[in-house]
Protein backbone atom coordinates (compact mmCIF):
# COMPACT_ATOMS: atom_id res chain seq x y z
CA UNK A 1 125.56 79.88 122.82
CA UNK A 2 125.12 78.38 126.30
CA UNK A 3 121.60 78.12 128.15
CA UNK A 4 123.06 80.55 130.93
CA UNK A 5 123.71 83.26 128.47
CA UNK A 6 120.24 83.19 126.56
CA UNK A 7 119.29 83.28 130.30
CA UNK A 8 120.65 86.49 131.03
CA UNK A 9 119.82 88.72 128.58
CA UNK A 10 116.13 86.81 127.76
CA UNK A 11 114.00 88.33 130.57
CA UNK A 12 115.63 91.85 129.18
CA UNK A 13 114.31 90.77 125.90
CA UNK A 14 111.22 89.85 126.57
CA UNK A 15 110.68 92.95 128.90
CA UNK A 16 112.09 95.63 125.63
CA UNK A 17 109.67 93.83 123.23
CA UNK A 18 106.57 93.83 125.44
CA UNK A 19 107.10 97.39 126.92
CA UNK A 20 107.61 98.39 123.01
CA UNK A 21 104.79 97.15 121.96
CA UNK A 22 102.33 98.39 125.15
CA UNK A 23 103.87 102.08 124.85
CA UNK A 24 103.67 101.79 120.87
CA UNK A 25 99.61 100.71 120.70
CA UNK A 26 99.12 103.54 123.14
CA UNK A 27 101.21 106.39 121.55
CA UNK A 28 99.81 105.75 118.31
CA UNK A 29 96.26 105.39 119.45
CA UNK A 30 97.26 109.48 121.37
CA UNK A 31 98.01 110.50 118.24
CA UNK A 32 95.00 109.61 115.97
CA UNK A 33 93.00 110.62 118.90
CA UNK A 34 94.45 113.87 119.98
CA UNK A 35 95.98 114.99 115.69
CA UNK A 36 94.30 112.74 113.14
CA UNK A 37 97.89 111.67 112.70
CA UNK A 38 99.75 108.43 112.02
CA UNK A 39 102.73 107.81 113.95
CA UNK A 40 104.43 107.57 110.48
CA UNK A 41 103.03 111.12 109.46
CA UNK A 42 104.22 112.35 112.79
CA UNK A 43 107.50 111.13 112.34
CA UNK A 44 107.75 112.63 109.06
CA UNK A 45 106.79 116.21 109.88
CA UNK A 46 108.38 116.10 113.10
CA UNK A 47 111.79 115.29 111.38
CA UNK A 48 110.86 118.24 108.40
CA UNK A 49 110.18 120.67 111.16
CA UNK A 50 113.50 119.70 113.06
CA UNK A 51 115.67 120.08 110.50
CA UNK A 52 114.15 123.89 109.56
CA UNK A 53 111.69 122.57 107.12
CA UNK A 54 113.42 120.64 104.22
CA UNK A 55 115.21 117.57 103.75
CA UNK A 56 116.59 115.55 100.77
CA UNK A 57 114.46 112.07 100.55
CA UNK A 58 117.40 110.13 101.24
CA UNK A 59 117.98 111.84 104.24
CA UNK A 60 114.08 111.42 105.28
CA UNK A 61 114.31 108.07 104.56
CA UNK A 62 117.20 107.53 106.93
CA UNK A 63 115.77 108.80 109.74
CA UNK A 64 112.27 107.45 109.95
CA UNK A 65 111.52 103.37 109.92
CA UNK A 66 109.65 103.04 106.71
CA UNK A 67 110.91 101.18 103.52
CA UNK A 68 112.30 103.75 101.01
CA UNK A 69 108.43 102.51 98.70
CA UNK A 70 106.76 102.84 101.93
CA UNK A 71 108.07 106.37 102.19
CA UNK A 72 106.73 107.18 99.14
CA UNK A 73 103.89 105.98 98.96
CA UNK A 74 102.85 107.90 102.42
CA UNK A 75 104.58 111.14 101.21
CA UNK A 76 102.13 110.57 98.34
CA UNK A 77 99.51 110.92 100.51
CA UNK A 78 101.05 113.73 102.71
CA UNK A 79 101.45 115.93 99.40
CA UNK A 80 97.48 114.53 98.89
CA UNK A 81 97.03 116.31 102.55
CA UNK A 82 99.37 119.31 101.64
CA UNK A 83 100.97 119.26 104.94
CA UNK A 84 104.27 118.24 102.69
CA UNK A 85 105.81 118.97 98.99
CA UNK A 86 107.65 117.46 97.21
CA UNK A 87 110.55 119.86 95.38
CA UNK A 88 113.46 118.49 92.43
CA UNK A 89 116.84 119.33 93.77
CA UNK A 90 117.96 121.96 91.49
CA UNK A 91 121.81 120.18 91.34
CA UNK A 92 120.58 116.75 91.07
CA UNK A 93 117.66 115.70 88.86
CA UNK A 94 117.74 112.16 90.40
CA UNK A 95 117.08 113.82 93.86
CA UNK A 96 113.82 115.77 95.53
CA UNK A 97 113.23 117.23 98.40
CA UNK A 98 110.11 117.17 100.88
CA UNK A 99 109.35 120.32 102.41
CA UNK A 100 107.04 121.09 105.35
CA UNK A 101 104.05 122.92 104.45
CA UNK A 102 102.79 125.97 106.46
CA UNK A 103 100.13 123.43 107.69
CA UNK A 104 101.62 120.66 108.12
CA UNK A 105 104.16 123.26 110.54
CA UNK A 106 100.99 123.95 112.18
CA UNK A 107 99.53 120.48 112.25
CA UNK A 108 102.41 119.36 113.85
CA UNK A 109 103.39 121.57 116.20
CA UNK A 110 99.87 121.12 117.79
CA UNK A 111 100.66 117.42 117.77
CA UNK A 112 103.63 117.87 119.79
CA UNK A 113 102.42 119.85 122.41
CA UNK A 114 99.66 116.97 123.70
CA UNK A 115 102.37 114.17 122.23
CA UNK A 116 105.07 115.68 124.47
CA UNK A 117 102.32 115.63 127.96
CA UNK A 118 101.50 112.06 127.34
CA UNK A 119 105.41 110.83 126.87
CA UNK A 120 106.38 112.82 130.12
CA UNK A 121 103.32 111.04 131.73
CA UNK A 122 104.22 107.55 130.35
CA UNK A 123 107.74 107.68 129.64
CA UNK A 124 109.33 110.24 131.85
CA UNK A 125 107.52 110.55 134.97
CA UNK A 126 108.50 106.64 135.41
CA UNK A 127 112.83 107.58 135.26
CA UNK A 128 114.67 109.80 137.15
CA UNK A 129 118.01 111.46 135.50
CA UNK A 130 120.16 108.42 135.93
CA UNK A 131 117.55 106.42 134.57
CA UNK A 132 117.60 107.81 131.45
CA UNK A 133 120.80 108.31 130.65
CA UNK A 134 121.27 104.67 131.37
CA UNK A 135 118.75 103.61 129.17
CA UNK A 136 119.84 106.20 126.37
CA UNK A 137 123.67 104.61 126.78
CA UNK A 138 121.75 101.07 126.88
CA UNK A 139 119.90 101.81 123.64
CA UNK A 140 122.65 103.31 121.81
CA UNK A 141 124.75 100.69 122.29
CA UNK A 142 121.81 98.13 120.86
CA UNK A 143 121.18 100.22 117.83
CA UNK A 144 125.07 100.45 117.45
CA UNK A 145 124.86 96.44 117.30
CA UNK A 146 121.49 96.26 115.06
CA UNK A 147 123.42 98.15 112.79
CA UNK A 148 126.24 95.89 112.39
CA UNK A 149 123.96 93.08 111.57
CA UNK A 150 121.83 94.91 109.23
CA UNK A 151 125.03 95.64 107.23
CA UNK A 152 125.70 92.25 107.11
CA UNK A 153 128.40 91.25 109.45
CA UNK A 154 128.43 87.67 110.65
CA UNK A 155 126.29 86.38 113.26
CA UNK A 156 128.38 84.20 115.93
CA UNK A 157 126.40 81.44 116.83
């Protein structure tokens, strides 16, 4: 890898992993304040209550970034909190489901609604329509390339 290449994409870099982590602190710090919620919890309900209530754990566990113990040890605590259950697939006794509970609906539905105001203030008031789609394309094709590497192909160097 030559020096003018790491120079190219470094101030990119640097400028993803610092806006990251200022927008992350201060979405997660919304949430407790405005829900009581984690950003994990949120993510978890919000993903329930997308796909009409239920998922299969498997599925859950794809779409959130937790480790699959991680996972279960907070839906532990969710079923603690009854905004989630936990339900044995009927076909597969090595599978469950989690299902939004009528509060945890409620709980996060609220959430959303002052969640939403503060990304359009911090995420979308700042890009216009061609901003985002750029950055959407931009980010797809990153995740595209994470996921490579996480399933192990080769790393040029």
């Amino acid at each position: 890898m030559t020096t003018d290449a790491v120079e190219r994409w470094t101030p990119a870099w640097l400028a993803l992993i610092r806006t990251h982590a200022r927008l992350w602190d201060q979405v997660d710090a919304q949430m407790r304040r405005d829900s009581g919620l984690t950003m994990a919890r949120y993510d978890v309900l919000m993903q329930l209550d997308m796909a009409g209530g239920r998922l299969g754990l498997s599925e859950l566990a794809a779409q959130i970034v937790l480790s699959p113990s991680g996972l279960s040890k907070l839906l532990d605590r969710m079923e603690a909190s009854e905004l989630l259950r936990r339900e044995p697939d009927p076909r597969d006794a090595r599978s469950s489901f989690a299902r939004i509970t009528p509060r945890g609906r409620s709980v996060v539905r609220k959430a959303r609604r002052s969640h939403h105001v503060w990304v359009q203030q911090a995420f979308g008031d700042a890009l216009d329509d061609r901003d985002v789609a750029d950055l959407t394309r931009i980010m797809e094709r990153i995740g595209a390339q994470a996921s490579t590497l996480a399933a192990g192909e080769t790393i040029r160097s």
